[in-house]
Protein backbone atom coordinates (compact mmCIF):
# COMPACT_ATOMS: atom_id res chain seq x y z
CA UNK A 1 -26.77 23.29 -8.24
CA UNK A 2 -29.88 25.24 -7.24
CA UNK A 3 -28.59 26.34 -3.72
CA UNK A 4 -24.94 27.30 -5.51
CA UNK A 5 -24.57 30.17 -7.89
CA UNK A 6 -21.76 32.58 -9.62
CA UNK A 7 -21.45 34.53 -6.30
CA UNK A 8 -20.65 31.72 -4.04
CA UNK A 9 -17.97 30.53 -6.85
CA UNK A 10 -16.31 33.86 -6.04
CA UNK A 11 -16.34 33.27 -2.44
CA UNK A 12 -14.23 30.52 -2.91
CA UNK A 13 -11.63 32.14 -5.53
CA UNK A 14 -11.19 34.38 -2.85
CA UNK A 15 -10.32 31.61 0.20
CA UNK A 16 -7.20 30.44 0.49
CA UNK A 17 -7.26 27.04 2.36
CA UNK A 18 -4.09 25.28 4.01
CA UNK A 19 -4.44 21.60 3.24
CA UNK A 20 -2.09 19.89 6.43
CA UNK A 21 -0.70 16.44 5.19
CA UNK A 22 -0.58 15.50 1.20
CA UNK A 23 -0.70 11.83 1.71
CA UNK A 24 -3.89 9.32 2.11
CA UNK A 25 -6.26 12.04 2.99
CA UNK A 26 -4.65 14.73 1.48
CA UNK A 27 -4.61 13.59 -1.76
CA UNK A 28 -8.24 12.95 -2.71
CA UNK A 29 -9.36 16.26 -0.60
CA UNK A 30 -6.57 18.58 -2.59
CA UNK A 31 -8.24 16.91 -5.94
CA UNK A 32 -11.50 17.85 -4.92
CA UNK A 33 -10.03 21.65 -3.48
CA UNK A 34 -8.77 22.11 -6.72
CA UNK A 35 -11.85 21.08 -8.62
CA UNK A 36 -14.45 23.01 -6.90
CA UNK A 37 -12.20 26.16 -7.36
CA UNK A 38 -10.41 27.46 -3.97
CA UNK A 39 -8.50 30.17 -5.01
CA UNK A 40 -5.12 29.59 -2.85
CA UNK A 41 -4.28 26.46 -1.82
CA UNK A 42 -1.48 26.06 0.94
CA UNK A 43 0.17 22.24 0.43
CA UNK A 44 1.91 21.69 3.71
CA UNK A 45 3.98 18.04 3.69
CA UNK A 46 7.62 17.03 4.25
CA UNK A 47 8.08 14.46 3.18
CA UNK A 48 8.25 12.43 -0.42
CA UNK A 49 6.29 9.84 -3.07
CA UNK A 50 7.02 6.64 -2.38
CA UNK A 51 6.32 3.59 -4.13
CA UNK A 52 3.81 2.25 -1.71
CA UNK A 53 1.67 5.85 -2.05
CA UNK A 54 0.75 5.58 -5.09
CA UNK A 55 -2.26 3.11 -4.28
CA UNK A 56 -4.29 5.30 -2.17
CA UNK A 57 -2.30 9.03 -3.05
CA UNK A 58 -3.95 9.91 -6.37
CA UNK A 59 -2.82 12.96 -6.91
CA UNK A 60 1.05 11.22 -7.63
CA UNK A 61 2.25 8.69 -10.40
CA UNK A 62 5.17 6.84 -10.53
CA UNK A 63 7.12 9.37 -12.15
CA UNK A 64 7.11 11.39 -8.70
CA UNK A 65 8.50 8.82 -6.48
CA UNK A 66 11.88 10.31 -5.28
CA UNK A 67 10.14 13.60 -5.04
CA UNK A 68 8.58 16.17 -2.41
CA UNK A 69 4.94 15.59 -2.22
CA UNK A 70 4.22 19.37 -1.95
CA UNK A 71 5.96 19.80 -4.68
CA UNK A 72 4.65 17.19 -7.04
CA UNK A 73 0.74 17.57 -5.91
CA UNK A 74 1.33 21.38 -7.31
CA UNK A 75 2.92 20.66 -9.96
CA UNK A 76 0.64 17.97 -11.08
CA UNK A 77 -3.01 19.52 -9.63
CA UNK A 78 -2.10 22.79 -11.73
CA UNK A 79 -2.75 20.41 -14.95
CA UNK A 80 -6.26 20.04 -13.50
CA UNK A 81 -6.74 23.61 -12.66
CA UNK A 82 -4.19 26.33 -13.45
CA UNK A 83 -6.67 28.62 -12.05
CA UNK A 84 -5.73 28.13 -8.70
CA UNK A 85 -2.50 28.89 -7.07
CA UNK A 86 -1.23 26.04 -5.20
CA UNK A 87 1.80 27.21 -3.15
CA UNK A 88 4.03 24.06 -2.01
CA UNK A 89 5.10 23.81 1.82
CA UNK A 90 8.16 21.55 2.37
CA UNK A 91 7.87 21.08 6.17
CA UNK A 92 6.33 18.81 8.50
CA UNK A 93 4.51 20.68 10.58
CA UNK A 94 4.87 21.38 14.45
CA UNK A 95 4.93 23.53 17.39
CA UNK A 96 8.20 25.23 15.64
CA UNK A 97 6.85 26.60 12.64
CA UNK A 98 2.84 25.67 12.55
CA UNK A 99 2.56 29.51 13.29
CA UNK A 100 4.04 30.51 10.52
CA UNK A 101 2.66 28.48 7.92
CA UNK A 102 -0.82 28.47 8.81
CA UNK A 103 -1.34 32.34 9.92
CA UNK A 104 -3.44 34.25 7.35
CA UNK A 105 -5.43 31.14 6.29
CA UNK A 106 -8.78 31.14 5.54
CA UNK A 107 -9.69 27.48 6.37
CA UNK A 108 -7.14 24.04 7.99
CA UNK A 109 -8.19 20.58 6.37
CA UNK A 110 -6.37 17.97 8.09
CA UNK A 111 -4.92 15.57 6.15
CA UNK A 112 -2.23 14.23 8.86
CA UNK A 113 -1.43 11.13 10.20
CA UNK A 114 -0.06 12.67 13.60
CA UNK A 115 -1.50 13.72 17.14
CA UNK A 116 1.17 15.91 18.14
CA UNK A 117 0.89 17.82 14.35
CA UNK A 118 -2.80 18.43 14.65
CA UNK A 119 -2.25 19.64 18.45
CA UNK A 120 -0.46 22.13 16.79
CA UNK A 121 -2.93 22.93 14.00
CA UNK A 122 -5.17 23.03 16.73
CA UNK A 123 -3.21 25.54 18.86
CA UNK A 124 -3.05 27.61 16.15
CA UNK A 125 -6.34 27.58 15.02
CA UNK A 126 -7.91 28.73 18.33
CA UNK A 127 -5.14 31.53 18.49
CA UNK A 128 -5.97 33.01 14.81
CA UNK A 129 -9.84 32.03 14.66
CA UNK A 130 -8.93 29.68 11.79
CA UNK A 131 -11.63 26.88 10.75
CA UNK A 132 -10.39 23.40 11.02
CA UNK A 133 -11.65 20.68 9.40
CA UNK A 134 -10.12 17.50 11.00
CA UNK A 135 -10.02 13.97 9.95
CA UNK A 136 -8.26 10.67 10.94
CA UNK A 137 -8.17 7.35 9.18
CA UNK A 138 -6.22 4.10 9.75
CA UNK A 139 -7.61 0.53 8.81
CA UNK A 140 -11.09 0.79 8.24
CA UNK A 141 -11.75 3.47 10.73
CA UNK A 142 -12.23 7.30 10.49
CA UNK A 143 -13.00 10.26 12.74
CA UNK A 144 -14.10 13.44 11.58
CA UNK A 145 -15.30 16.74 12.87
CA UNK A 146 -15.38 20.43 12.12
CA UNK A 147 -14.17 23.21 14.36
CA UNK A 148 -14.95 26.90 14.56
CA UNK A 149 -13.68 28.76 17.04
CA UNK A 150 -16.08 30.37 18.86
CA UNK A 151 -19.01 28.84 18.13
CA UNK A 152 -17.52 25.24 18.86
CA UNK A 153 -15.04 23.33 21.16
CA UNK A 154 -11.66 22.37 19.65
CA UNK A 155 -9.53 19.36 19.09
CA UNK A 156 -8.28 19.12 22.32
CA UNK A 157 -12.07 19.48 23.90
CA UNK A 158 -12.56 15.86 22.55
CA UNK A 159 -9.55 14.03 22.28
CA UNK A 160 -7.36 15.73 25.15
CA UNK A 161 -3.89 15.03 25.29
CA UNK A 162 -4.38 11.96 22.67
CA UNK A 163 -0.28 10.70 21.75
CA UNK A 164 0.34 8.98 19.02
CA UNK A 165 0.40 5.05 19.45
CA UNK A 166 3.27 3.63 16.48
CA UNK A 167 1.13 0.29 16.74
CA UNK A 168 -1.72 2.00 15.33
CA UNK A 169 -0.48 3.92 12.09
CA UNK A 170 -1.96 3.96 8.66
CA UNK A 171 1.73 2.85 8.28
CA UNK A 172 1.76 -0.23 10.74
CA UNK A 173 -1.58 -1.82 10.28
CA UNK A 174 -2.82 -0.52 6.29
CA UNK A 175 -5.62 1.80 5.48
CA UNK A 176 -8.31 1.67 2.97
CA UNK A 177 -8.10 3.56 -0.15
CA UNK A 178 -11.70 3.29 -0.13
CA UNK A 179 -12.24 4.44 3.20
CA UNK A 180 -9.98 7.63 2.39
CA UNK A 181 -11.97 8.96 -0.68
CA UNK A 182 -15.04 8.71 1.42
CA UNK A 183 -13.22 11.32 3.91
CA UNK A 184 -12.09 13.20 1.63
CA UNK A 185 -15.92 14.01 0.21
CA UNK A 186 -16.88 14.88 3.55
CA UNK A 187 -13.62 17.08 4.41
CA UNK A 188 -14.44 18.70 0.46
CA UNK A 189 -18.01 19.29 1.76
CA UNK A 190 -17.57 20.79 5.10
CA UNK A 191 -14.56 23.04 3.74
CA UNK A 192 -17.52 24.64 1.11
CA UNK A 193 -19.75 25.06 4.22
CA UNK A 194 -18.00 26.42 6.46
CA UNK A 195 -16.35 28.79 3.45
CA UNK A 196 -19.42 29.72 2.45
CA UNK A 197 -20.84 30.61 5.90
CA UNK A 198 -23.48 27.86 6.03
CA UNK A 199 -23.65 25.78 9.15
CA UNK A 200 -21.20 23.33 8.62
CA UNK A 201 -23.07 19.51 9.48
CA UNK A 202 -20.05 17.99 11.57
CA UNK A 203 -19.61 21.63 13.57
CA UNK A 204 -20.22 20.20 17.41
CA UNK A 205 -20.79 16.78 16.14
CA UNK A 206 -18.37 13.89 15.81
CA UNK A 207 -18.40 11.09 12.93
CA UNK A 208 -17.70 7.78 13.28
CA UNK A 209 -17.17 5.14 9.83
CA UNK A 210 -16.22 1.68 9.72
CA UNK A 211 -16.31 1.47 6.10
CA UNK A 212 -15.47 -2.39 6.14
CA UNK A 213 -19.48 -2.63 7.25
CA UNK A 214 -20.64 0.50 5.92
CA UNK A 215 -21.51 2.07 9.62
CA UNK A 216 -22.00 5.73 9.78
CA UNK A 217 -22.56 7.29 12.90
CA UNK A 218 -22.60 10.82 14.31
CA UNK A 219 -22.10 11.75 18.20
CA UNK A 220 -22.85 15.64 19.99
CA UNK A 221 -19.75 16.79 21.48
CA UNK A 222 -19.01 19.97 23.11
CA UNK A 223 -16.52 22.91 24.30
CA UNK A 224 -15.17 21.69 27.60
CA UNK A 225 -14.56 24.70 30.06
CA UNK A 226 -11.48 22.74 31.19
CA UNK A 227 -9.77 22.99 27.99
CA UNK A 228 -6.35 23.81 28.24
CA UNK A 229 -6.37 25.49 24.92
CA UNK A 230 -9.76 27.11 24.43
CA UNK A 231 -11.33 26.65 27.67
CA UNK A 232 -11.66 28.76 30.48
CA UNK A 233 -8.40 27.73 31.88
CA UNK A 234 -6.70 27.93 28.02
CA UNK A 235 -4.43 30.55 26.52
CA UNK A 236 -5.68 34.31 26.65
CA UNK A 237 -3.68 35.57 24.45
């Protein structure tokens, strides 16, 4: 690639990136992760394969269903790349413990499927100064965006106090495999940019796809001053 070279490959066998969620998202990001060469990659999911993964989680085969996830998607991405050092993370993550799993990353990529998990990815991200690259997908919709603190709002700056509606789950109403590998190429991309200290191209901007008509679309957004997390009002500490 002409704007890529030996040095930036470094960079990223340096970063160690926490990938939140190894399910529908998570799988086809970690694969790409792994491929471009992150040095340390953080696999944070409780819970295990099941049969009606395997569709849409790539990084599994049959042979894993019974198993952790964070387990397996180590296990079976260091075939791919032994390189890298994937370190499994049995826990769903929370307010509890998102702290401690999460401090002394380099970069977030959300792969969750969870409101109240990525308000605490969130939290912590704006308390450590951690990059988070966030993404949602259910049906044939997705949301993406990229946050650096300091230079953009958070999570919680555009979707506020958003809860978690069990009508609208990846696990009620389906989501497209398609759709998912199409996130996960963006979430790859910005996680290189941002890694690399380039300007990331969804950092104060929100992205819209309906991949069922092929619609793209990208909105401004903004730090709100009435943030209760990295506004004015938020946390100082």
């Amino acid at each position: 690639m002409y704007d890529f070279n030996e040095k930036d490959q470094v960079k990223l066998s340096e970063t160690t990136v926490s990938m939140v969620g190894a399910g529908g998202i998570g799988s086809p990001v970690l694969r790409l992760l792994a491929s471009l060469g992150f040095g340390r990659i953080r696999i944070i999911d409780g819970d295990k394969v099941e049969l009606s993964n395997i569709q849409r989680q790539n990084i599994y085969n049959t042979a894993d269903i019974g198993k952790k996830k964070a387990e397996c998607a180590a296990a079976n991405l260091s075939l791919m790349n032994p390189e890298v050092k994937f370190i499994p993370i049995v826990q769903r993550i929370d307010d509890k413990n998102a702290q401690e799993v999460l401090k002394g990353s380099d970069l977030i990529v959300d792969g969750l499927d969870s409101f109240s998990a990525r308000h605490s990815v969130n939290r912590v991200s704006v308390k450590f100064q951690i990059p988070y690259i966030f993404a949602g997908a259910v049906e044939y919709f997705a949301n993406l965006s990229s946050f650096i603190p300091g230079k953009t709002g958070c999570l919680s700056c555009v979707m506020g106090a958003a809860k978690d509606n069990p009508d609208s789950t990846a696990a009620k109403i389906g989501v497209s495999p398609e759709l998912l590998s199409v996130v996960a190429g963006i979430e790859a991309r910005e996680a290189l940019l941002v890694t690399l200290k380039r300007k990331a191209n969804l950092a104060g901007k929100l992205m819209t796809i309906d991949i069922n008509t092929l619609s793209f679309d990208i909105f401004d957004i903004a730090r709100s001053d009435t943030c209760n997390i990295c506004g004015e009002s938020g946390p100082k500490e």
